[in-house]
N, C-alpha and C. Protein backbone atom coordinates (compact mmCIF):
# COMPACT_ATOMS: atom_id res chain seq x y z
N UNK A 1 127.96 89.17 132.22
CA UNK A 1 127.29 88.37 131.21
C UNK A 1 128.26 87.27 130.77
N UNK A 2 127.70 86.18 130.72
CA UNK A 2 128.47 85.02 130.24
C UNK A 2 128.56 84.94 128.84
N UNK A 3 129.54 84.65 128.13
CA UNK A 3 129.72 84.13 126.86
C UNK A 3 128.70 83.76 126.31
N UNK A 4 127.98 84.43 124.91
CA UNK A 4 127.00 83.59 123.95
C UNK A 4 127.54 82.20 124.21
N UNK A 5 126.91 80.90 123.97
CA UNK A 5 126.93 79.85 123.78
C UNK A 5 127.90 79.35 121.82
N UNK A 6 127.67 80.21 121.40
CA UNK A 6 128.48 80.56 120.21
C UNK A 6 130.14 80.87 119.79
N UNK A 7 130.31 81.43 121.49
CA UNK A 7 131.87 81.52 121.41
C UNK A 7 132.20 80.18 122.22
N UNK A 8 131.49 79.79 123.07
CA UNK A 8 131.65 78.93 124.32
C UNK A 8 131.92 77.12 123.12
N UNK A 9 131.16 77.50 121.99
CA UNK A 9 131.33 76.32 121.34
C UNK A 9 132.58 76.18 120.56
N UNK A 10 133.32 77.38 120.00
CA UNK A 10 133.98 77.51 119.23
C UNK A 10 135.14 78.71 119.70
N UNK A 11 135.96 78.23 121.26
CA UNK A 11 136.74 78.91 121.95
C UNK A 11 137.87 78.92 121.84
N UNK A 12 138.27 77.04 121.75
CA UNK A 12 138.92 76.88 120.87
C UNK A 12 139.93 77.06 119.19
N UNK A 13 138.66 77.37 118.55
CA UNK A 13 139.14 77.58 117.12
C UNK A 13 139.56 79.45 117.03
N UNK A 14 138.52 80.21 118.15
CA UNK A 14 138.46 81.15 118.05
C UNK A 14 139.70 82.22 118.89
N UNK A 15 139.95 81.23 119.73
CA UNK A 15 140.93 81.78 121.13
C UNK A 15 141.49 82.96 120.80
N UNK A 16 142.34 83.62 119.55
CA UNK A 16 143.09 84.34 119.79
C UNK A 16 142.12 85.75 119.15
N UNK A 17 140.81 85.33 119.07
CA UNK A 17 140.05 86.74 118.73
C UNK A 17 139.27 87.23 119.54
N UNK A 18 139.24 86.65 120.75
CA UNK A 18 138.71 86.73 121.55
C UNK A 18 139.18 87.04 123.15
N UNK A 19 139.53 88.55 123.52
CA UNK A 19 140.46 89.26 124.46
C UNK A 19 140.25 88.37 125.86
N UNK A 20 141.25 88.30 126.51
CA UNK A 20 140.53 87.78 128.36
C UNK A 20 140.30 89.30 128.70
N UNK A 21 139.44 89.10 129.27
CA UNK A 21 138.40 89.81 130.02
C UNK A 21 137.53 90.63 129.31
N UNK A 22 137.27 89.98 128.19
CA UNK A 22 136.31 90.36 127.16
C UNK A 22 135.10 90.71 127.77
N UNK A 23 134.03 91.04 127.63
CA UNK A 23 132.74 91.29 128.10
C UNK A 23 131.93 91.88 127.19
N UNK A 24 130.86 91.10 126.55
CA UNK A 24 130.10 91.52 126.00
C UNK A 24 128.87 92.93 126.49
N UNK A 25 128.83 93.22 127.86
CA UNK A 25 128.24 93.74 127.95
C UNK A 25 128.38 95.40 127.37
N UNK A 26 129.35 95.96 127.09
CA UNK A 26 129.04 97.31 126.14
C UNK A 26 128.68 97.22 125.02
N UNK A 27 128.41 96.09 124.51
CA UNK A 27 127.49 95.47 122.82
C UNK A 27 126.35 95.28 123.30
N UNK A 28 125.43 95.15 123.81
CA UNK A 28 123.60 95.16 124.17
C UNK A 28 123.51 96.01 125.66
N UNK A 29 122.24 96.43 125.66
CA UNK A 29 121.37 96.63 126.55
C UNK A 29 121.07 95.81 127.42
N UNK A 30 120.56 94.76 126.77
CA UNK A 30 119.96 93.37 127.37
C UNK A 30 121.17 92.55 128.35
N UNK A 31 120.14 92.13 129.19
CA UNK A 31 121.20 91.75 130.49
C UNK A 31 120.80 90.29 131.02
N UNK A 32 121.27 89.73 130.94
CA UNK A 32 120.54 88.29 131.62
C UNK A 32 120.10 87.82 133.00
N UNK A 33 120.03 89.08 133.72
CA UNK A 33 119.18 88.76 135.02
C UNK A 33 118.09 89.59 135.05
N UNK A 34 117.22 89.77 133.79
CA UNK A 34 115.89 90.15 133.77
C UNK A 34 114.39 89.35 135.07
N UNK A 35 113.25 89.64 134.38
CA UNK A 35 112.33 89.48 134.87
C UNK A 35 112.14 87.85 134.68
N UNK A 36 112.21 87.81 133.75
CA UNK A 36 111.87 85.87 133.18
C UNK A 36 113.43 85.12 133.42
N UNK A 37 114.48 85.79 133.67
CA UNK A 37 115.71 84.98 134.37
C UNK A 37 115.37 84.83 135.40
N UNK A 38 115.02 85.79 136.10
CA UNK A 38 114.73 85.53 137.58
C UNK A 38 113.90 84.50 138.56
N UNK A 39 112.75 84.14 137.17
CA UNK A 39 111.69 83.42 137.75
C UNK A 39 110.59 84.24 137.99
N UNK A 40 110.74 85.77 137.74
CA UNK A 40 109.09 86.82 138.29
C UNK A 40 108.01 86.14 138.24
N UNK A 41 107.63 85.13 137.32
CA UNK A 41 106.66 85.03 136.69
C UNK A 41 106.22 83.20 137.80
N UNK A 42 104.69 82.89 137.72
CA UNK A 42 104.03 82.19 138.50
C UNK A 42 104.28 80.67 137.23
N UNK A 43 105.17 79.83 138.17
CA UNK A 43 105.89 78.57 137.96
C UNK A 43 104.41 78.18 137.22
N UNK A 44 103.82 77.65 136.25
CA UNK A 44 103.00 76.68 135.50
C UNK A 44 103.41 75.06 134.79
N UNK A 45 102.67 73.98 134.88
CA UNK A 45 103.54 72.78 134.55
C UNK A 45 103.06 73.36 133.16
N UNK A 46 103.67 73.29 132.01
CA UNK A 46 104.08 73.41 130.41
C UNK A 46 104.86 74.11 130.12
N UNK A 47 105.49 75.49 131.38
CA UNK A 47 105.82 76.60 130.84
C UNK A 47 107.11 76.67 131.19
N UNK A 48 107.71 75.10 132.03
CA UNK A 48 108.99 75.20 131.87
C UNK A 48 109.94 75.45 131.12
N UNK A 49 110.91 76.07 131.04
CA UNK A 49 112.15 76.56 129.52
C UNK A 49 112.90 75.83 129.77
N UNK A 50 112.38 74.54 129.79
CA UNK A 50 113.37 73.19 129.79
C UNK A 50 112.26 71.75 129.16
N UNK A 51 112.69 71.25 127.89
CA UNK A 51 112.42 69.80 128.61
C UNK A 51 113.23 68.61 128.10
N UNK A 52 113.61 68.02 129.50
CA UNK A 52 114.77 66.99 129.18
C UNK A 52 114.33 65.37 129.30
N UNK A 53 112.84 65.28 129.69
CA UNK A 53 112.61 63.82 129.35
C UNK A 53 111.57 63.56 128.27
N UNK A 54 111.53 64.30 127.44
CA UNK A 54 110.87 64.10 125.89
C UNK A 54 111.77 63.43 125.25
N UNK A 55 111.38 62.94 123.99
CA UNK A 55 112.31 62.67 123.22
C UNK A 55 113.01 63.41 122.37
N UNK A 56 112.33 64.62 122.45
CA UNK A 56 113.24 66.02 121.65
C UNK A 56 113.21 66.81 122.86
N UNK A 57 114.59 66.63 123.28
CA UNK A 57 115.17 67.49 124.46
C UNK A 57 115.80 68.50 124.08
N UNK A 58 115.54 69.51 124.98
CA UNK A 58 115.96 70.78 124.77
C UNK A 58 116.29 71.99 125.81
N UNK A 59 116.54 72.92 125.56
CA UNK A 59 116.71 73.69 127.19
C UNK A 59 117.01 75.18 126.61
N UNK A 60 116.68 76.15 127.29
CA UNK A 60 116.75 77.88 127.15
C UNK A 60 117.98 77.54 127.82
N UNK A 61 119.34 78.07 127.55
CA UNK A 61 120.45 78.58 128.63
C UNK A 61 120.25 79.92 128.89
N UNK A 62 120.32 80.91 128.24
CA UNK A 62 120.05 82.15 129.08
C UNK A 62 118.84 83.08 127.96
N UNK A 63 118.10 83.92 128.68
CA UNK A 63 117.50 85.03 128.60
C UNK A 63 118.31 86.17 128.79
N UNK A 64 118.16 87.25 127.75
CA UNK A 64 118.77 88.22 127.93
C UNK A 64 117.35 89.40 127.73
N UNK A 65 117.48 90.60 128.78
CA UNK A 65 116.25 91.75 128.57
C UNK A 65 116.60 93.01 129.33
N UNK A 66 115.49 93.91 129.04
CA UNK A 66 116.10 94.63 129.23
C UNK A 66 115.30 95.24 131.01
N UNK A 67 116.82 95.00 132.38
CA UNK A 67 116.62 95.40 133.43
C UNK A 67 115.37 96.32 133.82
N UNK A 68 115.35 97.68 133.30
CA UNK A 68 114.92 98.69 133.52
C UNK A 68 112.93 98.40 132.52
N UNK A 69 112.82 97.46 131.97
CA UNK A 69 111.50 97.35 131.25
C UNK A 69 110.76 98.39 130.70
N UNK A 70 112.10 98.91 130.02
CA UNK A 70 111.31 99.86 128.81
C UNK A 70 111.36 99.72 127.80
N UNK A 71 111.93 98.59 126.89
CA UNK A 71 111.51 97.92 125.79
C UNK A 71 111.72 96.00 126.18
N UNK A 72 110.67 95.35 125.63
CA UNK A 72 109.87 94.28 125.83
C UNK A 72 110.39 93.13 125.13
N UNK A 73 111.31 93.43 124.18
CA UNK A 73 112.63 92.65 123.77
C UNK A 73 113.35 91.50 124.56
N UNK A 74 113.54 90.78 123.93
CA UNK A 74 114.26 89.38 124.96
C UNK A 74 115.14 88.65 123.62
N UNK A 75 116.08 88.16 123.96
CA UNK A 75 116.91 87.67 123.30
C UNK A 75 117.29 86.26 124.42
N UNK A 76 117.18 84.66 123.32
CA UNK A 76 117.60 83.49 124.22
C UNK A 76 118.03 83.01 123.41
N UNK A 77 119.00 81.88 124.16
CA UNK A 77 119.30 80.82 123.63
C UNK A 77 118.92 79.56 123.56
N UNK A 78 118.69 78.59 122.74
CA UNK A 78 117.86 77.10 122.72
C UNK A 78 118.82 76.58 122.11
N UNK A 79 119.43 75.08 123.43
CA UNK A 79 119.80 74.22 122.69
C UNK A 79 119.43 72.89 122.72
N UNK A 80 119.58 72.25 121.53
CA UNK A 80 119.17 70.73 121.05
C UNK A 80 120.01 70.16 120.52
N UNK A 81 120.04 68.66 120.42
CA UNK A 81 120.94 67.93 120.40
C UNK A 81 120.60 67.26 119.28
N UNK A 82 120.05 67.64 117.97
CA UNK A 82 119.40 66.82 116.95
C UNK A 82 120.04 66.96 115.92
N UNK A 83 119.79 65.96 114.96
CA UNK A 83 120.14 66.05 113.44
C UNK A 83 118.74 66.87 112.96
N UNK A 84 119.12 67.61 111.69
CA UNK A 84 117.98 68.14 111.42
C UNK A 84 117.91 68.11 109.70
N UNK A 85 117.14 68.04 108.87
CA UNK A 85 117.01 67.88 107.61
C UNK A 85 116.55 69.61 106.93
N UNK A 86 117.56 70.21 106.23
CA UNK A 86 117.43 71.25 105.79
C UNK A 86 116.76 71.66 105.15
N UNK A 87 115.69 71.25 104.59
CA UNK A 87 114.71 71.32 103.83
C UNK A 87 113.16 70.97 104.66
N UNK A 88 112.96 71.10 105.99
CA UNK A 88 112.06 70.70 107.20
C UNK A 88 112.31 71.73 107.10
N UNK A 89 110.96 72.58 107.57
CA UNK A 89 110.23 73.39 108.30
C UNK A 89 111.50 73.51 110.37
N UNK A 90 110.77 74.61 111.53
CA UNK A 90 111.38 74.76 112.12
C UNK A 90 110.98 73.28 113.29
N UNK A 91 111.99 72.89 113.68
CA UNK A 91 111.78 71.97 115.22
C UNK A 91 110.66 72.56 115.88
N UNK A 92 110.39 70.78 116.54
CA UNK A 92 109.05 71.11 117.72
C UNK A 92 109.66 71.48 119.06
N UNK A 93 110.63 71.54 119.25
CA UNK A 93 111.68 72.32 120.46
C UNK A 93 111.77 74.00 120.26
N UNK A 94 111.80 74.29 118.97
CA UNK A 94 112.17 75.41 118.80
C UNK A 94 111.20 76.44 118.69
N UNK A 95 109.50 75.50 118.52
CA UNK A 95 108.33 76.45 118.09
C UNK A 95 107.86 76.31 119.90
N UNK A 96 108.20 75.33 121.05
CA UNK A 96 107.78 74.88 122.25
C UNK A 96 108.35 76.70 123.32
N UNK A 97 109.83 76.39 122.49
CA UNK A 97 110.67 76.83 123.03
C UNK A 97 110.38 78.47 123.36
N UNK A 98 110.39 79.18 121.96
CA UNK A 98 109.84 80.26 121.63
C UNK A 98 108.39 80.92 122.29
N UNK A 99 107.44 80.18 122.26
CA UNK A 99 106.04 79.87 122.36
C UNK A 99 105.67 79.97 124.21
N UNK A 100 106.53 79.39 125.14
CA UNK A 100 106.76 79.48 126.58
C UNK A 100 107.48 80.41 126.99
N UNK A 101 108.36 81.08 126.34
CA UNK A 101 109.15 82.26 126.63
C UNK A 101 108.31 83.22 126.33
N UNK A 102 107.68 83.72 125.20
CA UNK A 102 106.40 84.48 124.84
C UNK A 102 105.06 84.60 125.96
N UNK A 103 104.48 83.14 126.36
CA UNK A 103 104.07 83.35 127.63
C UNK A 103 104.34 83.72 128.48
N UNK A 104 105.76 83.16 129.31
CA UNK A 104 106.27 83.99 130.68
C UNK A 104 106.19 85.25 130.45
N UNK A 105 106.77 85.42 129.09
CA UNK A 105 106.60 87.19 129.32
C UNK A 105 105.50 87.91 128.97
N UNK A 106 104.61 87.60 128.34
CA UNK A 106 103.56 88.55 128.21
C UNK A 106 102.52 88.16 129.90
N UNK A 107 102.59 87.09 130.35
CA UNK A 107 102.04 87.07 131.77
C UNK A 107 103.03 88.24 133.47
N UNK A 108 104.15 88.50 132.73
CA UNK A 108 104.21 89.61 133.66
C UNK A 108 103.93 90.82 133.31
N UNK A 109 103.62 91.44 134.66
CA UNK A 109 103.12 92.57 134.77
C UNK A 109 103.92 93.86 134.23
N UNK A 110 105.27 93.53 134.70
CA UNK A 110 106.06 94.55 133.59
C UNK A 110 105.98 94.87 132.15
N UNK A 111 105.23 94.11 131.72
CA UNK A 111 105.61 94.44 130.38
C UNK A 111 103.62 94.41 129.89
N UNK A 112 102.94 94.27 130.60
CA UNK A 112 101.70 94.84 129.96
C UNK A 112 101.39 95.81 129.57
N UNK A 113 102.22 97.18 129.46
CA UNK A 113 102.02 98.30 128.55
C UNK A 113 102.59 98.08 127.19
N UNK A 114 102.89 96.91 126.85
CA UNK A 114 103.42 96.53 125.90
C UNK A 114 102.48 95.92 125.00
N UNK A 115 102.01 95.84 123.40
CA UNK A 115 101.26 95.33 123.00
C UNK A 115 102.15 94.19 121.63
N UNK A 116 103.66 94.31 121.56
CA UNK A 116 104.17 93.62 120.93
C UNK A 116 105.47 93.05 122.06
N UNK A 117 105.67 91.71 121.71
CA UNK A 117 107.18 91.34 122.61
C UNK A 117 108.09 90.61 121.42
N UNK A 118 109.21 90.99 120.98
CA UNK A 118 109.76 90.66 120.24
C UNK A 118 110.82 90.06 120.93
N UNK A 119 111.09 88.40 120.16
CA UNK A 119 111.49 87.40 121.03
C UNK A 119 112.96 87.22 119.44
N UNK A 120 113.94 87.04 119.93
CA UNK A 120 114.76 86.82 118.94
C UNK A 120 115.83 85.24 119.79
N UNK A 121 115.55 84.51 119.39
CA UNK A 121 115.97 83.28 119.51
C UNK A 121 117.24 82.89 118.66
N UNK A 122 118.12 82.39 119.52
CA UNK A 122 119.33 82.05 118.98
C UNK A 122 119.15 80.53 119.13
N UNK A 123 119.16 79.48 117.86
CA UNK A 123 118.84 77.88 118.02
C UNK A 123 120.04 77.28 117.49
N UNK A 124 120.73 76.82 118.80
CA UNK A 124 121.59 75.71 118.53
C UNK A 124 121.09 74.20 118.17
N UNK A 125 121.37 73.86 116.94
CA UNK A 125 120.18 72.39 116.45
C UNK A 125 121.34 71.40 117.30
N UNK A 126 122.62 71.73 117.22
CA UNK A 126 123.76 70.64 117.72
C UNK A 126 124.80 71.50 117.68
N UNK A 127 126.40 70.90 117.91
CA UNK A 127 127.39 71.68 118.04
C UNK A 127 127.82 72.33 116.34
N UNK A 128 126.79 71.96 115.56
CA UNK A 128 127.74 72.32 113.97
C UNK A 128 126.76 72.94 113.20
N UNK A 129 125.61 73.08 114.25
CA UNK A 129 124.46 74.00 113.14
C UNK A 129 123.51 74.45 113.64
N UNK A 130 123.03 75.63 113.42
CA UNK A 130 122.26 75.99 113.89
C UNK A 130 121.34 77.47 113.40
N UNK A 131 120.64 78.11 113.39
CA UNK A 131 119.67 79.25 112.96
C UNK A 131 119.56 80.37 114.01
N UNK A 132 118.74 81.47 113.06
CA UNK A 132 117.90 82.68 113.77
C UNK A 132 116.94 82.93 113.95
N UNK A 133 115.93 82.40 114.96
CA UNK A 133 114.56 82.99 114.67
C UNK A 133 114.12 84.19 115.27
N UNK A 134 113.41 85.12 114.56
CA UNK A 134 112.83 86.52 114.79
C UNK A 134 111.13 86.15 115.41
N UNK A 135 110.59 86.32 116.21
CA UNK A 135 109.16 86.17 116.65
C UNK A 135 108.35 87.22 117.01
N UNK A 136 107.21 87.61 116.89
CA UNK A 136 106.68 88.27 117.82
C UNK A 136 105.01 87.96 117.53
N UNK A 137 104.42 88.53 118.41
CA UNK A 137 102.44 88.28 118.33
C UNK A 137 101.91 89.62 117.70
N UNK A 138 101.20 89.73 116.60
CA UNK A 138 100.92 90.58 116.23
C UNK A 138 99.53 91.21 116.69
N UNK A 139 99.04 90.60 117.91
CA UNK A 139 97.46 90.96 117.91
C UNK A 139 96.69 89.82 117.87
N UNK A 140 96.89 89.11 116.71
CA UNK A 140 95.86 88.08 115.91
C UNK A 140 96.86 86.31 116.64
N UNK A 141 98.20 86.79 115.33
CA UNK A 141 98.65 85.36 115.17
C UNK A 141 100.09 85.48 115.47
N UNK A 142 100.78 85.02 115.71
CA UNK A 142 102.17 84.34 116.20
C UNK A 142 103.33 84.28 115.36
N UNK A 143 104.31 85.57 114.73
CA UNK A 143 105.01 85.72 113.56
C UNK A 143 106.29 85.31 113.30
N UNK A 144 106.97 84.21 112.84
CA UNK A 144 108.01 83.58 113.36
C UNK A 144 108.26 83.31 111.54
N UNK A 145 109.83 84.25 111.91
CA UNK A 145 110.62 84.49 110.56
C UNK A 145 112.13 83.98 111.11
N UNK A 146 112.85 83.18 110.10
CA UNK A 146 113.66 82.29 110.55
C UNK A 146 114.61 82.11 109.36
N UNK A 147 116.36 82.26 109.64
CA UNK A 147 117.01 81.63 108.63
C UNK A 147 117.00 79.97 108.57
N UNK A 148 117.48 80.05 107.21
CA UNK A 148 117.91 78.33 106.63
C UNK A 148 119.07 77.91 108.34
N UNK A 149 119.02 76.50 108.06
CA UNK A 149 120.27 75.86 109.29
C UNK A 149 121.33 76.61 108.54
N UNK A 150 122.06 76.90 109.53
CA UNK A 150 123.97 77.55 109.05
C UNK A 150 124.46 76.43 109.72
N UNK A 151 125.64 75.97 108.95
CA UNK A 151 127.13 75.32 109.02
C UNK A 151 127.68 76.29 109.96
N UNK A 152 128.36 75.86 111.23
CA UNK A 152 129.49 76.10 111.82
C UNK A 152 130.86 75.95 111.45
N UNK A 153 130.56 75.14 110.95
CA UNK A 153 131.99 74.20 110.61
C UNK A 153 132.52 74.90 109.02
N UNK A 154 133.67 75.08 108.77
CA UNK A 154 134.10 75.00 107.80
C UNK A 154 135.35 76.20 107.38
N UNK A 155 135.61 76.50 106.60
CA UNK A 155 136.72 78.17 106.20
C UNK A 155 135.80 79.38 106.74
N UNK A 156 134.54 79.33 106.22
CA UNK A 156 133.60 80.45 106.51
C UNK A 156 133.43 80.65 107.92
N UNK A 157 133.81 82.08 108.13
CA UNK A 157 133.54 82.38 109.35
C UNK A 157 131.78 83.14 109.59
N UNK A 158 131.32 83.40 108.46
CA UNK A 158 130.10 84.11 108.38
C UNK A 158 129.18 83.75 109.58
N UNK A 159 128.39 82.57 109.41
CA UNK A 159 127.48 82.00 110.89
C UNK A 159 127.54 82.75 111.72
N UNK A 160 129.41 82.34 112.19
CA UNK A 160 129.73 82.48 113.65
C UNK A 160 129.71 84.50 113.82
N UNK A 161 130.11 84.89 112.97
CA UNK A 161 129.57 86.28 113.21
C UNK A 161 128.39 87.01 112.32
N UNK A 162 127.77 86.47 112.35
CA UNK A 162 126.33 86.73 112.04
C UNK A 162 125.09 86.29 113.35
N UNK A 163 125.49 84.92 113.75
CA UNK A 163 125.26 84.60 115.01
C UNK A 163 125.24 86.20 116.05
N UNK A 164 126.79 86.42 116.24
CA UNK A 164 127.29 87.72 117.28
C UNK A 164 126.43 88.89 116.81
N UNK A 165 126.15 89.01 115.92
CA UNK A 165 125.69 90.01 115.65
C UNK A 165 124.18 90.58 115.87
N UNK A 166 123.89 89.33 115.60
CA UNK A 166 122.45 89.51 116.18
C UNK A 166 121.84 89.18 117.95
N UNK A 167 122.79 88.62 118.19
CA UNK A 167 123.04 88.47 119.34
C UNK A 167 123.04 89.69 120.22
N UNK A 168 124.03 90.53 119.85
CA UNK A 168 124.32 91.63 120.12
C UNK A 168 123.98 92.79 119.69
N UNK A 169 122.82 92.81 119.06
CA UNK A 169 121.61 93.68 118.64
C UNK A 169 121.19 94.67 119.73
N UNK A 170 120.62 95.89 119.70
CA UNK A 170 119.81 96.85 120.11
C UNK A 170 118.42 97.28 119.88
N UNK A 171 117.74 96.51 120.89
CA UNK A 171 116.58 96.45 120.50
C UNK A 171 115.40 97.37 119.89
N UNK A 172 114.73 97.82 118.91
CA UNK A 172 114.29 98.82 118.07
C UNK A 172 112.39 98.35 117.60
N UNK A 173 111.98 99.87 117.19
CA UNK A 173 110.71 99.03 117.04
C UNK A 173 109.91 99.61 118.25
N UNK A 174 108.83 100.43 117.66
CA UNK A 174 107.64 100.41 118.81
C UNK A 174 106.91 98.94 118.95
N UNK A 175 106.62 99.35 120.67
CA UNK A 175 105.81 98.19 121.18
C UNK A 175 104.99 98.48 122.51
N UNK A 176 105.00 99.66 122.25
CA UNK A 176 103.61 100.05 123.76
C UNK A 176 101.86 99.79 122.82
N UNK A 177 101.22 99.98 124.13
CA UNK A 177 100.00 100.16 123.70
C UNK A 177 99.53 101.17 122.97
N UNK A 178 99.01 101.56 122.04
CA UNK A 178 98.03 102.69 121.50
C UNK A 178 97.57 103.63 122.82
N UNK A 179 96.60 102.60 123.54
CA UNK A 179 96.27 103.67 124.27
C UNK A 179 96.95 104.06 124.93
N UNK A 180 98.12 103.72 125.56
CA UNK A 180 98.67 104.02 126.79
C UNK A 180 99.17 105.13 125.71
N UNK A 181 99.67 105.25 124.80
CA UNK A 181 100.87 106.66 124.30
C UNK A 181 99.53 107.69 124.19
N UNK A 182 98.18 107.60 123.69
CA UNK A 182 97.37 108.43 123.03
C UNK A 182 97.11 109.73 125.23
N UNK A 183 97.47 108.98 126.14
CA UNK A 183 96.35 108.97 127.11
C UNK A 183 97.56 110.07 127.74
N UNK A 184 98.97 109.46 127.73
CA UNK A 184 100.07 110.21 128.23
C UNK A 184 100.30 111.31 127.36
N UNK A 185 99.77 112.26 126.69
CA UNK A 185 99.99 113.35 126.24
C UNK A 185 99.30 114.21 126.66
């Protein structure tokens, strides 16, 4: 697993807390050569996790999930290159962003015993700020809970490990079907 985009920004400032040959992978489950890293899913023009000739450009760097598809969890990263006004509602990159990743995955087949997919988005707005958004589909409507922009920059190290932390989450939370659990007993 490659470096969050979080240390990769701040490697520099961070260098000496951060071991060589560090590896995040005994902190998550989630692995970044899942089903939707891979491409499983049938190429559609909108549903690219990229777009770089809009005028709000943006791009997924990695998907993280879980190999084995027994919980429906995905963890990404989105970054953008914008100024953003803290008191605005979330980016149209970031609701695009979220919203196409949610498709790829509820269109594979792995995960249709699933009736919730909980999408946790890591949003880089630029190199000095950026948020958390929590998502998932409840059935009906589309549930997207989100911190204020965080400062990178400054004495406070909070962000930057609050960022890791959720990053490095274990994914929790039923999310099969009703029927499928009622039918397997």
């Amino acid at each position: 697993m490659h470096y969050p985009l979080i240390l990769d920004l701040f490697r520099e400032k961070y260098a000496t807390s951060v071991r060589k040959g560090f590896c995040l992978d005994s902190l998550t489950t989630l692995r970044e050569c899942g089903a939707t890293s891979k491409g499983k899913w049938k190429q559609q023009p909108g549903l690219e996790l990229a777009e770089k000739l809009s005028t709000e450009r943006w791009q997924i760097l990695r998907i993280l999930e879980d190999l084995e598809h027994e919980v429906p969890h995905a963890v990404c990263d989105i970054r953008q290159n914008i100024q953003v006004d803290r008191k605005k509602g979330l980016t149209v990159a970031e609701v695009k962003a979220i919203m196409r990743v949610m498709a790829v995955r509820i269109g594979l087949d792995c995960y249709r015993p699933h009736s919730l997919m909980p999408i946790l988005a890591i949003s880089y707005l630029n190199r000095k700020q950026g948020r958390i958004l929590q998502v998932h589909h409840d059935g009906k409507r589309v549930v997207i809970q989100y911190t204020k922009v965080l400062d990178f920059d400054g004495l406070e190290h909070h962000p930057i490990e609050l960022f890791l932390r959720y990053y490095c989450s274990q994914p929790v939370g039923k999310t099969a079907n009703k029927q499928k659990d009622s039918s397997s007993r």
